[in-house]
Structures are given as structure tokens and as C-alpha cells.
C-alpha atoms as a PDB file:
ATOM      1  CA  UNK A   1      47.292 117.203-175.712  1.00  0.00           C
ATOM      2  CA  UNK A   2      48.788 120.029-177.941  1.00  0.00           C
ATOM      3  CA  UNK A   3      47.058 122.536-179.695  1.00  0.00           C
ATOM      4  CA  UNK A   4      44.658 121.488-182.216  1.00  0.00           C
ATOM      5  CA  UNK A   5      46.139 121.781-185.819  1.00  0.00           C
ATOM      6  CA  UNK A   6      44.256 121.736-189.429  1.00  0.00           C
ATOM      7  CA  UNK A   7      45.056 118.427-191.410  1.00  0.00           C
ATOM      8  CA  UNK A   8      47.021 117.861-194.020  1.00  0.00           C
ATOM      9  CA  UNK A   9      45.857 118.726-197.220  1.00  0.00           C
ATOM     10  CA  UNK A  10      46.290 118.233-200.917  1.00  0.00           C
ATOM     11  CA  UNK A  11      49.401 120.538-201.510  1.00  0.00           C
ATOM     12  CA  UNK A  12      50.275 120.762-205.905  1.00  0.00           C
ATOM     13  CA  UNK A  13      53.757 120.109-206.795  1.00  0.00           C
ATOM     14  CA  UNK A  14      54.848 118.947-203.066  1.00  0.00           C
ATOM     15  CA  UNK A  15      54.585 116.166-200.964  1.00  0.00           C
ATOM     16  CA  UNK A  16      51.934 116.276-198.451  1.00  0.00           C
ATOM     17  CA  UNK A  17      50.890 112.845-197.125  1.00  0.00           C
ATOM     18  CA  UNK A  18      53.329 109.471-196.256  1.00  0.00           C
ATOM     19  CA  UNK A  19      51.466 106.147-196.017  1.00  0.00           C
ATOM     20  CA  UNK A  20      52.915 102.856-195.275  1.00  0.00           C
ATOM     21  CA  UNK A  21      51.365  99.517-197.020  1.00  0.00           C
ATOM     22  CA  UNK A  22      51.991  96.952-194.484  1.00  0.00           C
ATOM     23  CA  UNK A  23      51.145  93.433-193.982  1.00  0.00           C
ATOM     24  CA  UNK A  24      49.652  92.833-190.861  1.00  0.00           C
ATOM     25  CA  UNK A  25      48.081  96.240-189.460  1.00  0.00           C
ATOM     26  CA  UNK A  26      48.095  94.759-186.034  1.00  0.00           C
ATOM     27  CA  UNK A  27      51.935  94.135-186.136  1.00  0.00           C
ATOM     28  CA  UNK A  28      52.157  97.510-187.492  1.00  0.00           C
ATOM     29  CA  UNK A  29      50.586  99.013-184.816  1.00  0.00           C
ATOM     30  CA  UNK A  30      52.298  97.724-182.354  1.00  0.00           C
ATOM     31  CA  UNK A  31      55.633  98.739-183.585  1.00  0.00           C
ATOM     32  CA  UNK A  32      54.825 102.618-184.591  1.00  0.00           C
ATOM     33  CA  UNK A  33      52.371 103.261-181.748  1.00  0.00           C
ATOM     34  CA  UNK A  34      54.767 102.678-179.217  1.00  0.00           C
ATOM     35  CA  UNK A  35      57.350 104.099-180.791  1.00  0.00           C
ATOM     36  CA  UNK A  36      56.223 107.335-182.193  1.00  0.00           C
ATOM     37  CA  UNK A  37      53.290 108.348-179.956  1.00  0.00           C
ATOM     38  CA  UNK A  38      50.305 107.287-182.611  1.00  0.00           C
ATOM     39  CA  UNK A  39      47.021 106.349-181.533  1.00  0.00           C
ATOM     40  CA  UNK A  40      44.801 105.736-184.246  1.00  0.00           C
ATOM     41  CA  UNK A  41      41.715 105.657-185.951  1.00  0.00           C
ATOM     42  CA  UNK A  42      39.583 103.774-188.748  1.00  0.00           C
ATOM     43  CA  UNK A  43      40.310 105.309-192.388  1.00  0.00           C
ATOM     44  CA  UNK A  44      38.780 104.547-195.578  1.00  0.00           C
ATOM     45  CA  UNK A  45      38.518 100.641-196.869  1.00  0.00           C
ATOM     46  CA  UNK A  46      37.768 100.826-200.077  1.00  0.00           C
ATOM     47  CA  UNK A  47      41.097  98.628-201.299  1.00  0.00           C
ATOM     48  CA  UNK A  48      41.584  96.794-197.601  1.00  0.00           C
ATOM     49  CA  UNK A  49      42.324  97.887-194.199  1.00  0.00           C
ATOM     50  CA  UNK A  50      43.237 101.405-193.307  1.00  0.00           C
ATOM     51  CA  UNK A  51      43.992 103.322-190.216  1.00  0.00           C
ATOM     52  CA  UNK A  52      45.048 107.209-189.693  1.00  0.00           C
ATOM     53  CA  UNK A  53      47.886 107.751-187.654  1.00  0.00           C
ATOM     54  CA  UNK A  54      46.837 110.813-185.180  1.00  0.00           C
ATOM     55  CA  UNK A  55      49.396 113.033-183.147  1.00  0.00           C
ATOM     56  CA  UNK A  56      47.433 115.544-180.951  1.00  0.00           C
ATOM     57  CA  UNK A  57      44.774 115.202-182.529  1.00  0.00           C
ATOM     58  CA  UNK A  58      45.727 115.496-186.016  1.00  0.00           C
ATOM     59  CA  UNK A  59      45.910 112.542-188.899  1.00  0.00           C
ATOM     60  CA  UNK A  60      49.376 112.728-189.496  1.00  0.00           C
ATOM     61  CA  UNK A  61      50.489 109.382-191.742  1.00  0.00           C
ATOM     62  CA  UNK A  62      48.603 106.170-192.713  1.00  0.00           C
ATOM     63  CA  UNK A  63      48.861 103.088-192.764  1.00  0.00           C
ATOM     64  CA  UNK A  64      47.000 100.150-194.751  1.00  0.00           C
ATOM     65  CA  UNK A  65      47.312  96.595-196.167  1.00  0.00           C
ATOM     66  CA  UNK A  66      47.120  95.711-200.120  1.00  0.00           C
ATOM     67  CA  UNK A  67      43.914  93.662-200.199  1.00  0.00           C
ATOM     68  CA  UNK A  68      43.849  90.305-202.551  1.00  0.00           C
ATOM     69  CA  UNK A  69      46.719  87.745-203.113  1.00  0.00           C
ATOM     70  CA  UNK A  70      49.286  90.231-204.109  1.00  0.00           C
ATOM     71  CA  UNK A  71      51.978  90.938-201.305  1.00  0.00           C
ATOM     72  CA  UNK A  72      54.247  94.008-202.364  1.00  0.00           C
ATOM     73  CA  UNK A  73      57.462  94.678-199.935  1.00  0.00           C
ATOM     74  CA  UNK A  74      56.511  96.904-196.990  1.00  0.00           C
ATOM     75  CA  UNK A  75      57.132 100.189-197.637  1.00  0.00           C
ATOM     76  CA  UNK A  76      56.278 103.817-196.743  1.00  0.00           C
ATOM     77  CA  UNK A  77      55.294 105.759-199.932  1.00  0.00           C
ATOM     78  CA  UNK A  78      55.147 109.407-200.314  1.00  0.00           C
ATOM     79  CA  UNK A  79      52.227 111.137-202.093  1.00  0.00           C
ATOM     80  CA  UNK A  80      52.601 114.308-204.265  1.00  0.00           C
ATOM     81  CA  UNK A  81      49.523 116.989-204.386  1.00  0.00           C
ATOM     82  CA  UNK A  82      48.488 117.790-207.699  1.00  0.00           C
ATOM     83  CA  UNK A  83      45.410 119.587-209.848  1.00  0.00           C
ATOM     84  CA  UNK A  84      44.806 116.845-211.963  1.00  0.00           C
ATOM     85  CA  UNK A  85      45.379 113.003-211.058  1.00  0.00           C
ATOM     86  CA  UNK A  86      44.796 112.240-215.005  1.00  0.00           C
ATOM     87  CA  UNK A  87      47.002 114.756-216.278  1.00  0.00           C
ATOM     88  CA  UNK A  88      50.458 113.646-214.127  1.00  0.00           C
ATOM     89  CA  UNK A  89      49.629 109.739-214.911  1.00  0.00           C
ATOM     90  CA  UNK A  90      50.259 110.692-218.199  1.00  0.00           C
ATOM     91  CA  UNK A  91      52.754 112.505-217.577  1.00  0.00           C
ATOM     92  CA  UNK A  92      54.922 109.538-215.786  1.00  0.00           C
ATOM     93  CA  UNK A  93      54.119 107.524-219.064  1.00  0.00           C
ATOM     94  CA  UNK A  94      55.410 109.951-221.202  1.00  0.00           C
ATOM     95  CA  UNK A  95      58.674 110.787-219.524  1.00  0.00           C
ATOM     96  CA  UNK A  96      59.234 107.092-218.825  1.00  0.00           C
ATOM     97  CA  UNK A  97      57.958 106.394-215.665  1.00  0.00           C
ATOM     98  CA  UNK A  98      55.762 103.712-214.603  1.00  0.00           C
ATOM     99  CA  UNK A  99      51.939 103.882-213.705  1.00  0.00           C
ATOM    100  CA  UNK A 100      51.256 100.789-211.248  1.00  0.00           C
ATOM    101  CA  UNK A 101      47.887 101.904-210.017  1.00  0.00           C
ATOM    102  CA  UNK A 102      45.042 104.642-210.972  1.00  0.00           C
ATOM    103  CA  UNK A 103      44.397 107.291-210.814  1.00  0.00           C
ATOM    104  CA  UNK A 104      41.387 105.997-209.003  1.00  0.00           C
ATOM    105  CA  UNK A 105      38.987 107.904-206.973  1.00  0.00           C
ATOM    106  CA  UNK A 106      38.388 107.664-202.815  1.00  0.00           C
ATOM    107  CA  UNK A 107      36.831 109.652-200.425  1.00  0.00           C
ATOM    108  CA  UNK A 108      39.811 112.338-200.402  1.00  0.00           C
ATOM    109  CA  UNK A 109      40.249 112.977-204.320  1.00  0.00           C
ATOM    110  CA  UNK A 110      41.886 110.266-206.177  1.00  0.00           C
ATOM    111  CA  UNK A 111      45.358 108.720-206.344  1.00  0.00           C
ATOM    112  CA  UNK A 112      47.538 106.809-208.206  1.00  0.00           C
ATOM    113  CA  UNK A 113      51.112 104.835-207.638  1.00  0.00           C
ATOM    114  CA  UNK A 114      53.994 105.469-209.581  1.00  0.00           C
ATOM    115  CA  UNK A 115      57.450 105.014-210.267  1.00  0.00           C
ATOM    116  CA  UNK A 116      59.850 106.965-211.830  1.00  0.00           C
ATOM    117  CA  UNK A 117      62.571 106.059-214.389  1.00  0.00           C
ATOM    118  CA  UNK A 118      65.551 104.405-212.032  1.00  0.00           C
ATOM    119  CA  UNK A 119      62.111 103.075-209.910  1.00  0.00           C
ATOM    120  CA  UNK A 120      61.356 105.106-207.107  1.00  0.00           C
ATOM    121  CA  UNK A 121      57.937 104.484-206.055  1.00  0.00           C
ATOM    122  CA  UNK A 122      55.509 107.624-205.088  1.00  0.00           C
ATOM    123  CA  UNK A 123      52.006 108.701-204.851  1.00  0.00           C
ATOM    124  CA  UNK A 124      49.587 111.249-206.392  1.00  0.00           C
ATOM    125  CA  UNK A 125      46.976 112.611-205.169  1.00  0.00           C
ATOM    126  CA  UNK A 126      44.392 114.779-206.393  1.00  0.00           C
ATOM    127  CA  UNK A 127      42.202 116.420-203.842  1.00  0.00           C
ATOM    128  CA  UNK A 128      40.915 119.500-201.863  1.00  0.00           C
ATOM    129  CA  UNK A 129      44.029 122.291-202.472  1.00  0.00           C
ATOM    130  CA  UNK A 130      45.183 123.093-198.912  1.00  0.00           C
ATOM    131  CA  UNK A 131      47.946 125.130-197.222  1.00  0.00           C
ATOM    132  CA  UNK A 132      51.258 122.531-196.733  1.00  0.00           C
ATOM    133  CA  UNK A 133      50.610 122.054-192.250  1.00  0.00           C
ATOM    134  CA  UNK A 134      53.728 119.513-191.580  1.00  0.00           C
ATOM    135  CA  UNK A 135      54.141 119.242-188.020  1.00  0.00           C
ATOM    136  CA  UNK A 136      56.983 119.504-186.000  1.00  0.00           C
ATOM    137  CA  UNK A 137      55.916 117.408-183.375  1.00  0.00           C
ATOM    138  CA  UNK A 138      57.387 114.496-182.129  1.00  0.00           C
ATOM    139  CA  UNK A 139      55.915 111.478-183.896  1.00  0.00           C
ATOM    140  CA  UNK A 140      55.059 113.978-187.444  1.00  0.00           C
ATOM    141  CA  UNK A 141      56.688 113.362-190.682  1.00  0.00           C
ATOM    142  CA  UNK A 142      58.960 116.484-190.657  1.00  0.00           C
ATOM    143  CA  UNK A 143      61.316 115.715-193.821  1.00  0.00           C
ATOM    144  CA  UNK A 144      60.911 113.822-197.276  1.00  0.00           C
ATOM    145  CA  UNK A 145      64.260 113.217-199.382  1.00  0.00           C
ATOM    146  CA  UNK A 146      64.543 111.343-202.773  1.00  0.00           C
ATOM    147  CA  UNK A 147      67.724 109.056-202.678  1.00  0.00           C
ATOM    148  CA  UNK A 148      68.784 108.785-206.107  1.00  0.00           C
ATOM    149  CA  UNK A 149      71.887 108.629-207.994  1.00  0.00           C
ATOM    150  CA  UNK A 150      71.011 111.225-209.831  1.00  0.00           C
ATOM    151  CA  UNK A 151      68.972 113.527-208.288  1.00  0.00           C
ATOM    152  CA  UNK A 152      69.290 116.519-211.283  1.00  0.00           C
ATOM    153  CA  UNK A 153      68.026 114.073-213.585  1.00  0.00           C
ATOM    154  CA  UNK A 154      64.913 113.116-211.423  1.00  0.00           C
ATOM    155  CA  UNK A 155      64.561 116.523-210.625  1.00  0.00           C
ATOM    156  CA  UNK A 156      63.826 116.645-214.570  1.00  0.00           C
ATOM    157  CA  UNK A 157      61.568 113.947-214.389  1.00  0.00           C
ATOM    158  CA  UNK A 158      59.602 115.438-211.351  1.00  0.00           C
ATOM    159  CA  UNK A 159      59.635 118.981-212.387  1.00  0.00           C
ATOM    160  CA  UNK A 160      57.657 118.182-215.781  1.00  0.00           C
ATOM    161  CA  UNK A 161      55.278 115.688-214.199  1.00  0.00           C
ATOM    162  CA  UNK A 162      53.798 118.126-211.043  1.00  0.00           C
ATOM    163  CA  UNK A 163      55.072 121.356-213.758  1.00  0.00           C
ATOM    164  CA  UNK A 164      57.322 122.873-211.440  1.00  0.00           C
ATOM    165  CA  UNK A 165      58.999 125.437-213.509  1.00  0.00           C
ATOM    166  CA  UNK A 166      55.426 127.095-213.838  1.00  0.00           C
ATOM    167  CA  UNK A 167      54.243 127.541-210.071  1.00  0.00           C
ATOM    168  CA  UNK A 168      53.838 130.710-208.743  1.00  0.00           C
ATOM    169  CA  UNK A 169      57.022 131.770-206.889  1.00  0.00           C
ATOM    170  CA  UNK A 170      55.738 133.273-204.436  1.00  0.00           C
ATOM    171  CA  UNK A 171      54.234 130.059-202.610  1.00  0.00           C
ATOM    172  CA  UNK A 172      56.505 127.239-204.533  1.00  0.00           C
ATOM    173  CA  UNK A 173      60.211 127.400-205.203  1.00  0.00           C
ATOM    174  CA  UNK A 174      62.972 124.649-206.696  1.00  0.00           C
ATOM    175  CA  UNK A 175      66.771 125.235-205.342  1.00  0.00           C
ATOM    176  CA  UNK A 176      69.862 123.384-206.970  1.00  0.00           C
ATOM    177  CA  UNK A 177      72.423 123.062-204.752  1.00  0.00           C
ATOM    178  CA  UNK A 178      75.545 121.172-204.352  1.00  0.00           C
ATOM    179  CA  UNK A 179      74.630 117.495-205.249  1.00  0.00           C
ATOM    180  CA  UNK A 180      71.325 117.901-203.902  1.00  0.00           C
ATOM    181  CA  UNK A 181      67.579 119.969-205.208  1.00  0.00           C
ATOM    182  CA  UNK A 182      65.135 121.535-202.493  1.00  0.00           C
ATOM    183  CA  UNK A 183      61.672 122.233-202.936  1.00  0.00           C
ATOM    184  CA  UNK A 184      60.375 124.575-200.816  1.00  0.00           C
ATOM    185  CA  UNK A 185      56.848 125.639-200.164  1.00  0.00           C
ATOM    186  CA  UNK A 186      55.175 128.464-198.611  1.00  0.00           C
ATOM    187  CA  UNK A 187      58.518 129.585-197.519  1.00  0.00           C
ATOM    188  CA  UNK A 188      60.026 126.448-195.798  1.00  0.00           C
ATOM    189  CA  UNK A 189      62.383 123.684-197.085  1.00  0.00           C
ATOM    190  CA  UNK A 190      59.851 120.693-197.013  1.00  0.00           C
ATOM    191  CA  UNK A 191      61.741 118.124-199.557  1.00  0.00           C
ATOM    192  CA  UNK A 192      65.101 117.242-201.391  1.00  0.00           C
ATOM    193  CA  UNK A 193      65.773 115.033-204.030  1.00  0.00           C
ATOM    194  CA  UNK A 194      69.949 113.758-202.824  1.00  0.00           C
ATOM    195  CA  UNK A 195      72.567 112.076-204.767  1.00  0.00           C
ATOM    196  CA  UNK A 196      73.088 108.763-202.682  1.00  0.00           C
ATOM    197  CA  UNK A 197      75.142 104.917-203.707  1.00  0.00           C
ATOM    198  CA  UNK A 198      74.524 101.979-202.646  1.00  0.00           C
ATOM    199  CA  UNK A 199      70.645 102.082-201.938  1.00  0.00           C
ATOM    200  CA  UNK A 200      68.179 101.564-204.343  1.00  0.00           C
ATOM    201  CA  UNK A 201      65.953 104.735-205.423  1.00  0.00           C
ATOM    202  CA  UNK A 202      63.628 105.605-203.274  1.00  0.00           C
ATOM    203  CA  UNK A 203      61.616 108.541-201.394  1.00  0.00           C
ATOM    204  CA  UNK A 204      62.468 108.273-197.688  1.00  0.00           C
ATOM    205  CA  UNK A 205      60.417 109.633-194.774  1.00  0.00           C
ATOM    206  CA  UNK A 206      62.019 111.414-191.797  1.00  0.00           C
ATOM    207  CA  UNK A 207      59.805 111.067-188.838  1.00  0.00           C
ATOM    208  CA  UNK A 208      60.407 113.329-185.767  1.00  0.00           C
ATOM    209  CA  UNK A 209      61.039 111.960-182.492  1.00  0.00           C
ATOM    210  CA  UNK A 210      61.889 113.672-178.727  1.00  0.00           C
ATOM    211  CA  UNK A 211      65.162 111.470-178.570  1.00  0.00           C
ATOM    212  CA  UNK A 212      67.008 109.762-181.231  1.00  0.00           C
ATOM    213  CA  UNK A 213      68.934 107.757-179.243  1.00  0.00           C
ATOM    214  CA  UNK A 214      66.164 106.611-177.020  1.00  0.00           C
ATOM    215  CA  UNK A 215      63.817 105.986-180.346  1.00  0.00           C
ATOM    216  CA  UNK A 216      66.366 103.414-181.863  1.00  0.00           C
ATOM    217  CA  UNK A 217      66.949 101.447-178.660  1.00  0.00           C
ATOM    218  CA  UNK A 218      63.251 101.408-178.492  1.00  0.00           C
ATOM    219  CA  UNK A 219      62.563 100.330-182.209  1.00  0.00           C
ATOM    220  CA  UNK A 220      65.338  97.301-181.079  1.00  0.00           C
ATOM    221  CA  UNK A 221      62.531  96.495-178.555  1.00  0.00           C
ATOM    222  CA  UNK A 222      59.796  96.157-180.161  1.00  0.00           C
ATOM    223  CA  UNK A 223      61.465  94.084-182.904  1.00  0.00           C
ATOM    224  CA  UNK A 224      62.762  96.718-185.187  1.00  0.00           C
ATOM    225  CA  UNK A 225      66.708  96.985-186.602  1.00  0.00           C
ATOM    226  CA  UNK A 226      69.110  99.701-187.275  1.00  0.00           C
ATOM    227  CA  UNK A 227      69.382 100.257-191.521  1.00  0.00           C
ATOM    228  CA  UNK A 228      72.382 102.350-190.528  1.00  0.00           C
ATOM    229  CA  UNK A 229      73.531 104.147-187.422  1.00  0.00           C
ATOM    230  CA  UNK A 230      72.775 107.271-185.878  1.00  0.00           C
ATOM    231  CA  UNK A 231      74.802 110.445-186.848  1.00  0.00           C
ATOM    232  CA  UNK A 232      74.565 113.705-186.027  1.00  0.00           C
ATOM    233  CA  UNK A 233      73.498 116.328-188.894  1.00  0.00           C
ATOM    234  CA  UNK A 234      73.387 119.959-189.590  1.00  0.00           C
ATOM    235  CA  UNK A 235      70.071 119.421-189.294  1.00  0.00           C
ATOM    236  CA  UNK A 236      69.927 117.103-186.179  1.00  0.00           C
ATOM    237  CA  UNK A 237      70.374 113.841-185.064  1.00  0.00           C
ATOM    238  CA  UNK A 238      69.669 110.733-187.720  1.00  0.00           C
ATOM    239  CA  UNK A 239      69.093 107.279-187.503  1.00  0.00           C
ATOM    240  CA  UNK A 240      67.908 105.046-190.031  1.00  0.00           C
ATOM    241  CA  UNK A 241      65.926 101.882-189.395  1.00  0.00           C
ATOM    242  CA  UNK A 242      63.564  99.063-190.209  1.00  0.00           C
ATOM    243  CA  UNK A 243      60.607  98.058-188.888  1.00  0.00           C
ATOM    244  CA  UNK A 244      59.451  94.354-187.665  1.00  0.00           C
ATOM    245  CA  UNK A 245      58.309  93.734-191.720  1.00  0.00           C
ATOM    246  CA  UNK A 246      61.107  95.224-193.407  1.00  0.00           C
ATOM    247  CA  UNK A 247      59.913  98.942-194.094  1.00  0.00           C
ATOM    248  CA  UNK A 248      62.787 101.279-193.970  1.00  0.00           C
ATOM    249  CA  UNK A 249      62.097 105.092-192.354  1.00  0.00           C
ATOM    250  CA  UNK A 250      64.473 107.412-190.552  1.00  0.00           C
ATOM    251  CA  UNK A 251      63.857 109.725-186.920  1.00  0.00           C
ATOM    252  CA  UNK A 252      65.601 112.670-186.352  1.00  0.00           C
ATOM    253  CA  UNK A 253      65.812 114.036-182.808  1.00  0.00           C
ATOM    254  CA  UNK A 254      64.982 117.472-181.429  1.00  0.00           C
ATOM    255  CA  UNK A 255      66.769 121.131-182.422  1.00  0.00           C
ATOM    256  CA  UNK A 256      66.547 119.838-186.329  1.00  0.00           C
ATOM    257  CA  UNK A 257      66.001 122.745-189.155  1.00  0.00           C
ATOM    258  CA  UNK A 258      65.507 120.544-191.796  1.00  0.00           C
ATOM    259  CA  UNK A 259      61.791 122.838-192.855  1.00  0.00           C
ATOM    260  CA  UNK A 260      63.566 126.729-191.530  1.00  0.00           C
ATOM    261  CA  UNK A 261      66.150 126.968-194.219  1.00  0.00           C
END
């Protein structure tokens, strides 16, 4: 076991948590156990099923099922910290966006699902403020990235909903850079919003693995696919895949920079 890490908390204007709504938990399980190191543990079931996925220790991800009749695709979704859960709902309405769900309360804060204007699904979530503690570990989500085609214009949308341009610099910072925006918290690069074609828009979760290489030849085994192939980075080596119901999620291997810059 590694050394014992505080969880992840509520972080304002940044991501901070990744969950995936699944259909079947137990064919879940079996696919990202195995092939990211999780064990894991009973979470709240207020709305259906829900586990925590722990590395060392630590409740890195989650993962649940949509209770009732209605079957959304599989998906991980990324949730944004925020002060007020009331506040950015109406926020999304009034800059076009789409409120699905919420805000409604649970035993962490309360949350609400969203999309934006070209429809890329996130979270928010309103709870106890915390220091941003992404892990580095293999099996931790290390990287978030928005794949839009245009990312400036989310970054609009975005920056006025979680008020951006009015965080203290000193803990919170927004970077435009070629064809791409970072947000960067407590000194670290922990999310992008990226000009990509041919995908529809989405927030994507990098997930860290020992070997990339080894990691998609596993995911093959367990049932999984390859979205697209692995490349090597700046940052480290990519792959992009699916698991065995269709949710799409990325691994990068080992030596990676992606949160140093």
C-alpha cells in the first residue's frame, strides 16, 4: 500500500471528481478493477447503486447505475466544484446550456448534470471546499480535457458559469494558448478545454496507468476496444478506449507532465 492521501474534495471553478454511470455495476467492475488496480467500496444510494473506486486507500472515481426505466449511454462525467450549486444551474440556463438534473442534495453537498451549448455533459457539485489532491498514481484520474470544436467559445461559457475571471490568482489561473485553454490550480495544470473534429463534445478523463501498452492489450481482454490507438505525447504515452458498455476514457503511461506545467 502507498502512503495514505486526503480525498478529494470540492475544489470551485475546477474539476475535482470523475464518475461513470454504468449499466451493470458488476460488469463494470470487472472491467476497471482489473484493469486499473480499483478495489472498491459501498457509496451513497440515494438515486441507485454506487461504489467508490479506492487506490491506496483513497476514493479516487465512482461509479453508479441510473435507477428507474431510463437507460442513458455509459459514460464517465466530470464534476466541477463550486460555492453555490443554485447559483451555476442558473447560470447554464442563462448562457444556453442545459440543466438535466438538480441541483439536488446528497451526503457530500449537492449536484447537478449539465450540458453546455454544443452538449457536453458535466457535473456540479457543491460541497465541503478542499485543496485540489489528484493523484499521480497508477489507476488515479491524472488529466481532464474538454474536446470541443471550439474550445475559446466554451471557455466563455465555462468561465461565466464557475466565474473564472474573478478567482483569486494566486490559487486559480486560466491560460489561452495555441488552439487550446488550461486551467490551472494551486499551481499545476489540472484541465484543458482542446479544439478537436470528428468527435462529439465531450469532457474526457485521462486515467493513469504503469504501462500503456500493457493496459490496452489488457482492456482487449477483458472485453474492452481501442477508440483510437496509442501515441506517444509530450506529455506521455496515450491510448484511447472503450469499455465492455461503450464508455469511452483514455490511460496515459508513466513519465507524463500533463499536472507540472
Amino acid at each position: 500500500m502507498g502512503e495514505q492521501r486526503a480525498r478529494v474534495r470540492c475544489v470551485p471553478a475546477v474539476p475535482c471528481w470523475v464518475s461513470l454511470m454504468a449499466r451493470d455495476l458488476g460488469v463494470a467492475k470487472a472491467f476497471y478493477g482489473p484493469l486499473l488496480g480499483w478495489t472498491f467500496e459501498p457509496g451513497p444510494d440515494r438515486w441507485g447503486e454506487y461504489l467508490w473506486a479506492v487506490v491506496d486507500g483513497v476514493e479516487v472515481a465512482g461509479l453508479g447505475v441510473m435507477a428507474g426505466d431510463w437507460q442513458p449511454p455509459v459514460a464517465w462525467t466530470t464534476y466541477f466544484g463550486i460555492e453555490s450549486a443554485d447559483r451555476a444551474a442558473e447560470g447554464v440556463r442563462e448562457r444556453g446550456g442545459t440543466l438535466a438534473v438538480g441541483p439536488l442534495a446528497f451526503d457530500a453537498g449537492r449536484v447537478a448534470l449539465a450540458a453546455d451549448p454544443l452538449g457536453a455533459v458535466f457535473g456540479i457539485w457543491e460541497g465541503e471546499p478542499g485543496v485540489e489532491t489528484w493523484m499521480k498514481e497508477p489507476g488515479a484520474p491524472v488529466w481532464i480535457e474538454l474536446r470541443s470544436p471550439d474550445p475559446f467559445a466554451a471557455a466563455l461559457f465555462y468561465g461565466e458559469v464557475f466565474r473564472w475571471d474573478s478567482r483569486d490568482r494566486e490559487h486559480f489561473e486560466v491560460r489561452y494558448e495555441h488552439e487550446r485553454v488550461v486551467l490551472r490550480s494551486e499551481g499545476r495544470n489540472v484541465a484543458a478545454l482542446r479544439a478537436a473534429r470528428g468527435q462529439a463534445p465531450h469532457w474526457e478523463v485521462f486515467f493513469s496507468v504503469a504501462d500503456t501498452d500493457a493496459a490496452v492489450l489488457r482492456a482487449v481482454e477483458l472485453g474492452g476496444s481501442v477508440a483510437e490507438p496509442t501515441v506517444d505525447t509530450p506529455y506521455g504515452r496515450t491510448a484511447r478506449l472503450q469499455d465492455t458498455e461503450g464508455g469511452i476514457f483514455s490511460v496515459i503511461g508513466p513519465g507524463h507532465t500533463l499536472g507540472d506545467g
